[in-house]
N, C-alpha and C. Protein backbone atom coordinates (compact mmCIF):
# COMPACT_ATOMS: atom_id res chain seq x y z
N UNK A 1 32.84 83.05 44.96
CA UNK A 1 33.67 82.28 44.07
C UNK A 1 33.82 82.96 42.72
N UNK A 2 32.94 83.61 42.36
CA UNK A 2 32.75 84.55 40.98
C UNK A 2 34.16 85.02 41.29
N UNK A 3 34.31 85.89 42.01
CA UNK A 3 35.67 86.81 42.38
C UNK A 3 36.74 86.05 42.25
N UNK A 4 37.39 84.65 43.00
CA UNK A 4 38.28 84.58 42.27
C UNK A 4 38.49 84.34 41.16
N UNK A 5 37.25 83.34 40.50
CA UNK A 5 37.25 83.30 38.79
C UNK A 5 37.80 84.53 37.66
N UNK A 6 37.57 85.90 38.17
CA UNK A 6 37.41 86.75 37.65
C UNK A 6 39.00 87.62 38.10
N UNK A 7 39.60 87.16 39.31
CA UNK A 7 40.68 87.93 40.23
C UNK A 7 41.58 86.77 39.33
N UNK A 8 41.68 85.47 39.14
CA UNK A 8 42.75 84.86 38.59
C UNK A 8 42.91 84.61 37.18
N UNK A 9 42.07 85.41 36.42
CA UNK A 9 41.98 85.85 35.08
C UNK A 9 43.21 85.86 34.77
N UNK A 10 43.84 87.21 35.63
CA UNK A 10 44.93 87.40 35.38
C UNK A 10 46.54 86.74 35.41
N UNK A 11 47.43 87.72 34.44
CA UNK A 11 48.30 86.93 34.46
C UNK A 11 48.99 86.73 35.62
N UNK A 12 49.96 85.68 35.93
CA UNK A 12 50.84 85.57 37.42
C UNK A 12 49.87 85.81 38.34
N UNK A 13 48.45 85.76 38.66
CA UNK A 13 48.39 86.40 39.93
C UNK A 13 48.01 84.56 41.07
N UNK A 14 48.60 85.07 42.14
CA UNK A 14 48.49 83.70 42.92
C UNK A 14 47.20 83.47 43.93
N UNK A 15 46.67 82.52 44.60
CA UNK A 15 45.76 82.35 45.62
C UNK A 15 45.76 83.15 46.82
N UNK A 16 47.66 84.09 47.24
CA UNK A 16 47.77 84.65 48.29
C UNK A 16 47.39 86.40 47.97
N UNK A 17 47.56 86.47 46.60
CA UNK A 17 47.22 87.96 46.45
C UNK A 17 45.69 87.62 46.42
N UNK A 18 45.02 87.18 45.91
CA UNK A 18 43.42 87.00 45.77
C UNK A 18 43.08 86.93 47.57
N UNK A 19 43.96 86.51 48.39
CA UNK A 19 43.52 86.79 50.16
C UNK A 19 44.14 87.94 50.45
N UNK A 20 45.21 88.29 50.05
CA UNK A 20 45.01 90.20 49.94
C UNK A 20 44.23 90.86 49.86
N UNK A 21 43.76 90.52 48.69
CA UNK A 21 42.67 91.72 48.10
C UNK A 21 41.35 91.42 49.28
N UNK A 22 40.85 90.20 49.51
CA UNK A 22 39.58 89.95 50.09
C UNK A 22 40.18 91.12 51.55
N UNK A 23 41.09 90.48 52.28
CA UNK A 23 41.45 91.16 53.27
C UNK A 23 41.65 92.45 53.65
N UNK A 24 41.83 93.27 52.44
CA UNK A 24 42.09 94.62 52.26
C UNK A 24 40.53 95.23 52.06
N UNK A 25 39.67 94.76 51.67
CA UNK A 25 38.48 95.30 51.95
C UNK A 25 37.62 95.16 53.26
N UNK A 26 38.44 94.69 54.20
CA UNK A 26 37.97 94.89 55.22
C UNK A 26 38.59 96.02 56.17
N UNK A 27 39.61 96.76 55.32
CA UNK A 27 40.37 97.93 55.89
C UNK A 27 41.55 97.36 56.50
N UNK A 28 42.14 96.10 56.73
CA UNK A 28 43.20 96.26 57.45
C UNK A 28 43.65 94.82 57.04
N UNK A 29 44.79 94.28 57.52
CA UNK A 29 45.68 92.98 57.35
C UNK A 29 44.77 91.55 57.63
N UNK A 30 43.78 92.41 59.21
CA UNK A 30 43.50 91.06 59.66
C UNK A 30 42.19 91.21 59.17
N UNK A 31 40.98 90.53 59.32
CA UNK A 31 39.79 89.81 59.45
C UNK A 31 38.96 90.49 60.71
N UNK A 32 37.72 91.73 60.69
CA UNK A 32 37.45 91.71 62.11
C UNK A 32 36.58 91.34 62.47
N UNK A 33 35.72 90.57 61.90
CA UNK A 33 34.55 89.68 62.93
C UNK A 33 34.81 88.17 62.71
N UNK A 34 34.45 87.31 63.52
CA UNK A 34 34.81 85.94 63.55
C UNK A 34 34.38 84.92 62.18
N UNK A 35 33.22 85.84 61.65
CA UNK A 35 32.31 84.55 60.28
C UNK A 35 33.53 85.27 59.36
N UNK A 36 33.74 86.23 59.18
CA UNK A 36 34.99 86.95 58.53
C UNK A 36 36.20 86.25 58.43
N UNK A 37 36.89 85.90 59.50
CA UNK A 37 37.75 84.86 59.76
C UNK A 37 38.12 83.84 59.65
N UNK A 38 36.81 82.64 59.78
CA UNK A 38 36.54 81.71 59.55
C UNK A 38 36.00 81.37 58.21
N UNK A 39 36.31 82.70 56.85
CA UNK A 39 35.78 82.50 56.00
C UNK A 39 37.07 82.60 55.24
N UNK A 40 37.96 82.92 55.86
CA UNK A 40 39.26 83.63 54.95
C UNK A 40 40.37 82.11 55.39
N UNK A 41 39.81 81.66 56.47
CA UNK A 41 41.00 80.76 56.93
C UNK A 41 40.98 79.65 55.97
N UNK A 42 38.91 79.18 55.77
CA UNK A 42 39.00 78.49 54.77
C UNK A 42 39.20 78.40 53.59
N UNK A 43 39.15 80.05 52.83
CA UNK A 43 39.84 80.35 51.70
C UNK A 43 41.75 80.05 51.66
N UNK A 44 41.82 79.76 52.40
CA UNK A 44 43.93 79.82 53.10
C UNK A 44 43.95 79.00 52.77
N UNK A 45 43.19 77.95 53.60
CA UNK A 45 43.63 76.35 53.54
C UNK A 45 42.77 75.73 51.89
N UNK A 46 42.18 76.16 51.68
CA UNK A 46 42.05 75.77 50.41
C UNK A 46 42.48 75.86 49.45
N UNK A 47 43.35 77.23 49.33
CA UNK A 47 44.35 78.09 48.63
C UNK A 47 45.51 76.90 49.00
N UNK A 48 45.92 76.90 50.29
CA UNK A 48 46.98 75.71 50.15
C UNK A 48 47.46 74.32 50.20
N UNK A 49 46.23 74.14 49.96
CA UNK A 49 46.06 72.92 49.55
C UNK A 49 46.15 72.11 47.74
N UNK A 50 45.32 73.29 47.47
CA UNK A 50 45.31 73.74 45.58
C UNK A 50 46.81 73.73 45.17
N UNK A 51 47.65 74.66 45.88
CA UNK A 51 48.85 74.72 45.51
C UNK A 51 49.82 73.37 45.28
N UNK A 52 49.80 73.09 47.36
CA UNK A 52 50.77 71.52 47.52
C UNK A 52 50.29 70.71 45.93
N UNK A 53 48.44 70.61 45.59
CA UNK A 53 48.37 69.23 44.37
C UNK A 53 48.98 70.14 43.28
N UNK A 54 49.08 71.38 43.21
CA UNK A 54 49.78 71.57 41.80
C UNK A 54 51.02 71.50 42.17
N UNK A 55 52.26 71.66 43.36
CA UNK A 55 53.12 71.34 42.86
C UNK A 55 53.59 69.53 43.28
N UNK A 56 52.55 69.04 43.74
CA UNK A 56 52.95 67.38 43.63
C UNK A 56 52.92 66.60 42.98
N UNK A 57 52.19 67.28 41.95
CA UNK A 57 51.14 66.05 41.33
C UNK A 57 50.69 64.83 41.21
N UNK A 58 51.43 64.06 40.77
CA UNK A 58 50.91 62.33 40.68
C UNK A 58 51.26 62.23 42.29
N UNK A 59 52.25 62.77 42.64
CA UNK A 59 52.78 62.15 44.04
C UNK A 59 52.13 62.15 44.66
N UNK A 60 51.45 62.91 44.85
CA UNK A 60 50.14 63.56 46.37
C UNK A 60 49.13 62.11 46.13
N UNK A 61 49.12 61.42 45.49
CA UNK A 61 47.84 60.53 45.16
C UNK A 61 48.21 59.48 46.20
N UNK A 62 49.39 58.89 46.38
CA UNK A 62 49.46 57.82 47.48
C UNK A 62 49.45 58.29 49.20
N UNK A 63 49.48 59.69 49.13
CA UNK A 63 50.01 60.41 50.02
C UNK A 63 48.26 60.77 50.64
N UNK A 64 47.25 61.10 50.04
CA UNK A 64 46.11 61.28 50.24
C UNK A 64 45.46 59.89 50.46
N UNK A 65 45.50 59.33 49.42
CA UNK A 65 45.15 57.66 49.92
C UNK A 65 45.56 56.97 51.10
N UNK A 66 47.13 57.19 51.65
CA UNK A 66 47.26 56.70 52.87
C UNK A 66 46.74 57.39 53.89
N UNK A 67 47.25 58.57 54.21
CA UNK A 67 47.51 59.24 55.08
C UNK A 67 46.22 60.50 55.34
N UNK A 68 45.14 60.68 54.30
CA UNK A 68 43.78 61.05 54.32
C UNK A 68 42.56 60.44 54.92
N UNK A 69 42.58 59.63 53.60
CA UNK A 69 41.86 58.30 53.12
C UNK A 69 41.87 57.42 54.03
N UNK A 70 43.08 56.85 54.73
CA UNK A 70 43.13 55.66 55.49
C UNK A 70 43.09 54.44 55.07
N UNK A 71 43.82 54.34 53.58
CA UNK A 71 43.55 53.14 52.48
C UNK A 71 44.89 52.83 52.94
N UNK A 72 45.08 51.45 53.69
CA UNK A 72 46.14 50.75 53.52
C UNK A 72 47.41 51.05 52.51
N UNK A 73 48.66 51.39 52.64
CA UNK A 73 49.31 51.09 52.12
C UNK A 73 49.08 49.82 50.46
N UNK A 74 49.26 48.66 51.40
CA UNK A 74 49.29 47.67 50.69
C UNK A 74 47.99 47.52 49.73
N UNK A 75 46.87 48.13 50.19
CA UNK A 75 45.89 48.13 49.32
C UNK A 75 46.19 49.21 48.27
N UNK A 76 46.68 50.47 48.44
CA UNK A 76 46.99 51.28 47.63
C UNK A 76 47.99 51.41 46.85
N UNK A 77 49.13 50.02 46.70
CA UNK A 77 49.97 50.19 45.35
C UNK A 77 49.29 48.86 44.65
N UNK A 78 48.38 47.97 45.20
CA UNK A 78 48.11 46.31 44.73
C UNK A 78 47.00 47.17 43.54
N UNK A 79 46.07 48.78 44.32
CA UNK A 79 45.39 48.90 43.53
C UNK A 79 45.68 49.65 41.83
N UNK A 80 47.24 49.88 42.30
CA UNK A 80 47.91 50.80 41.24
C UNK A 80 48.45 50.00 40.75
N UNK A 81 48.41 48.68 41.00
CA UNK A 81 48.86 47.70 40.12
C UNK A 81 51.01 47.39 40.50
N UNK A 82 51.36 47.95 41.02
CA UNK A 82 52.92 48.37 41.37
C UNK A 82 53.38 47.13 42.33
N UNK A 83 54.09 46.97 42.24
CA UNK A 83 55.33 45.83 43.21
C UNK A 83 55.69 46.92 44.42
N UNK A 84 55.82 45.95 45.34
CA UNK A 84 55.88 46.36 46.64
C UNK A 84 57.32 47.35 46.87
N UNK A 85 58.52 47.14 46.47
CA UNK A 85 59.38 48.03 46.01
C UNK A 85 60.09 49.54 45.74
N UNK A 86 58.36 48.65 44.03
CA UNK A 86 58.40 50.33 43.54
C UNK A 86 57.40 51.16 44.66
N UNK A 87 56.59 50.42 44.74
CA UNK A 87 55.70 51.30 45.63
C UNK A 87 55.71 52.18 46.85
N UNK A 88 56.66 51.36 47.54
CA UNK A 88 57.78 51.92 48.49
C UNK A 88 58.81 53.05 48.09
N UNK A 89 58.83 53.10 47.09
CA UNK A 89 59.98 54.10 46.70
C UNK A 89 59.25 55.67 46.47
N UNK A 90 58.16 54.92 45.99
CA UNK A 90 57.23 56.62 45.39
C UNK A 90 56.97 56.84 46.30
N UNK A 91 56.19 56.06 47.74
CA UNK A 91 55.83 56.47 48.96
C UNK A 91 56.99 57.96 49.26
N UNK A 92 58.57 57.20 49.01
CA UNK A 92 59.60 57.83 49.72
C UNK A 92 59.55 59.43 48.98
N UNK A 93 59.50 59.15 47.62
CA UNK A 93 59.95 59.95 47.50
C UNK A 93 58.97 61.41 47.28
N UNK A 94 57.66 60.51 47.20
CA UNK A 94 56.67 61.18 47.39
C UNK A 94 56.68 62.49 49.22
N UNK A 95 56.96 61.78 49.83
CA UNK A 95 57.24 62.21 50.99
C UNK A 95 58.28 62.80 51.05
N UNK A 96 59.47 63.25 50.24
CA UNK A 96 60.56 63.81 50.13
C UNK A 96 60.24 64.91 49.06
N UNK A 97 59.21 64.82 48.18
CA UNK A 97 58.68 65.87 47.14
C UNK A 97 57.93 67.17 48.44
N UNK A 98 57.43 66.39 49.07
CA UNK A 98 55.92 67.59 49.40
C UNK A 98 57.18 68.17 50.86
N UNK A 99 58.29 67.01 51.56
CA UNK A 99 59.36 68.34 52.24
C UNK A 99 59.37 69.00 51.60
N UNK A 100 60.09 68.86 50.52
CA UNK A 100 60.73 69.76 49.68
C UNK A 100 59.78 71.04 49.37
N UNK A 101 58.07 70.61 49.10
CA UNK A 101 57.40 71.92 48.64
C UNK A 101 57.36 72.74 50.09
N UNK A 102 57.37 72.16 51.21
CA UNK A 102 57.16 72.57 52.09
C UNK A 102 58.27 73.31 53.21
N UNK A 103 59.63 73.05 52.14
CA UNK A 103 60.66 74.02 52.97
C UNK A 103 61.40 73.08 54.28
N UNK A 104 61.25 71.53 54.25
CA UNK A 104 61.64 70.95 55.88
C UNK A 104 62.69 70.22 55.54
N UNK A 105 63.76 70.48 54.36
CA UNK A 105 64.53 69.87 54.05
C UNK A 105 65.89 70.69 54.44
């Protein structure tokens, strides 16, 4: 973890060049032993996961609560205090934000 602290110092640099670099010290594109693999995949998915909450922000919160979490809907805008409505709408559009980060539009 030191490494990326120290790899994202810099300016512009993203979560996918920091799995470059790890990857390139193993001589080649891929990963060649399996703890190797299974160490980079979880660096990936953590890498893109980091990303989706930075570019969702508030949105991702009902989106993790439902669809993570397993917190009711209805429990999760009564707890945000919101009318059934509005709450419905951020759902939407919340779900129309993270297409959008995700290219399925």
């Amino acid at each position: 973890m030191a490494e990326w602290e120290a790899f994202s110092g810099a300016a512009n640099v993203g979560k996918s060049d920091f799995l470059a670099m790890i990857m390139s010290r193993h001589g080649s594109s891929t990963p060649s032993g399996s703890h190797d693999h299974r160490i980079l995949a979880q660096l990936a998915g953590k890498s893109a996961f980091i990303e989706t909450c930075e570019a969702m922000g508030n949105a991702l919160s009902v989106l993790i609560h439902t669809c993570l979490l397993n917190i009711e809907f209805k429990q999760w805008y009564e707890d945000q205090k919101m009318e059934f409505r509005n709450a419905k709408g951020f759902l939407s559009a919340s779900l129309d934000r993270l297409a959008d980060h995700y290219g399925l539009k």
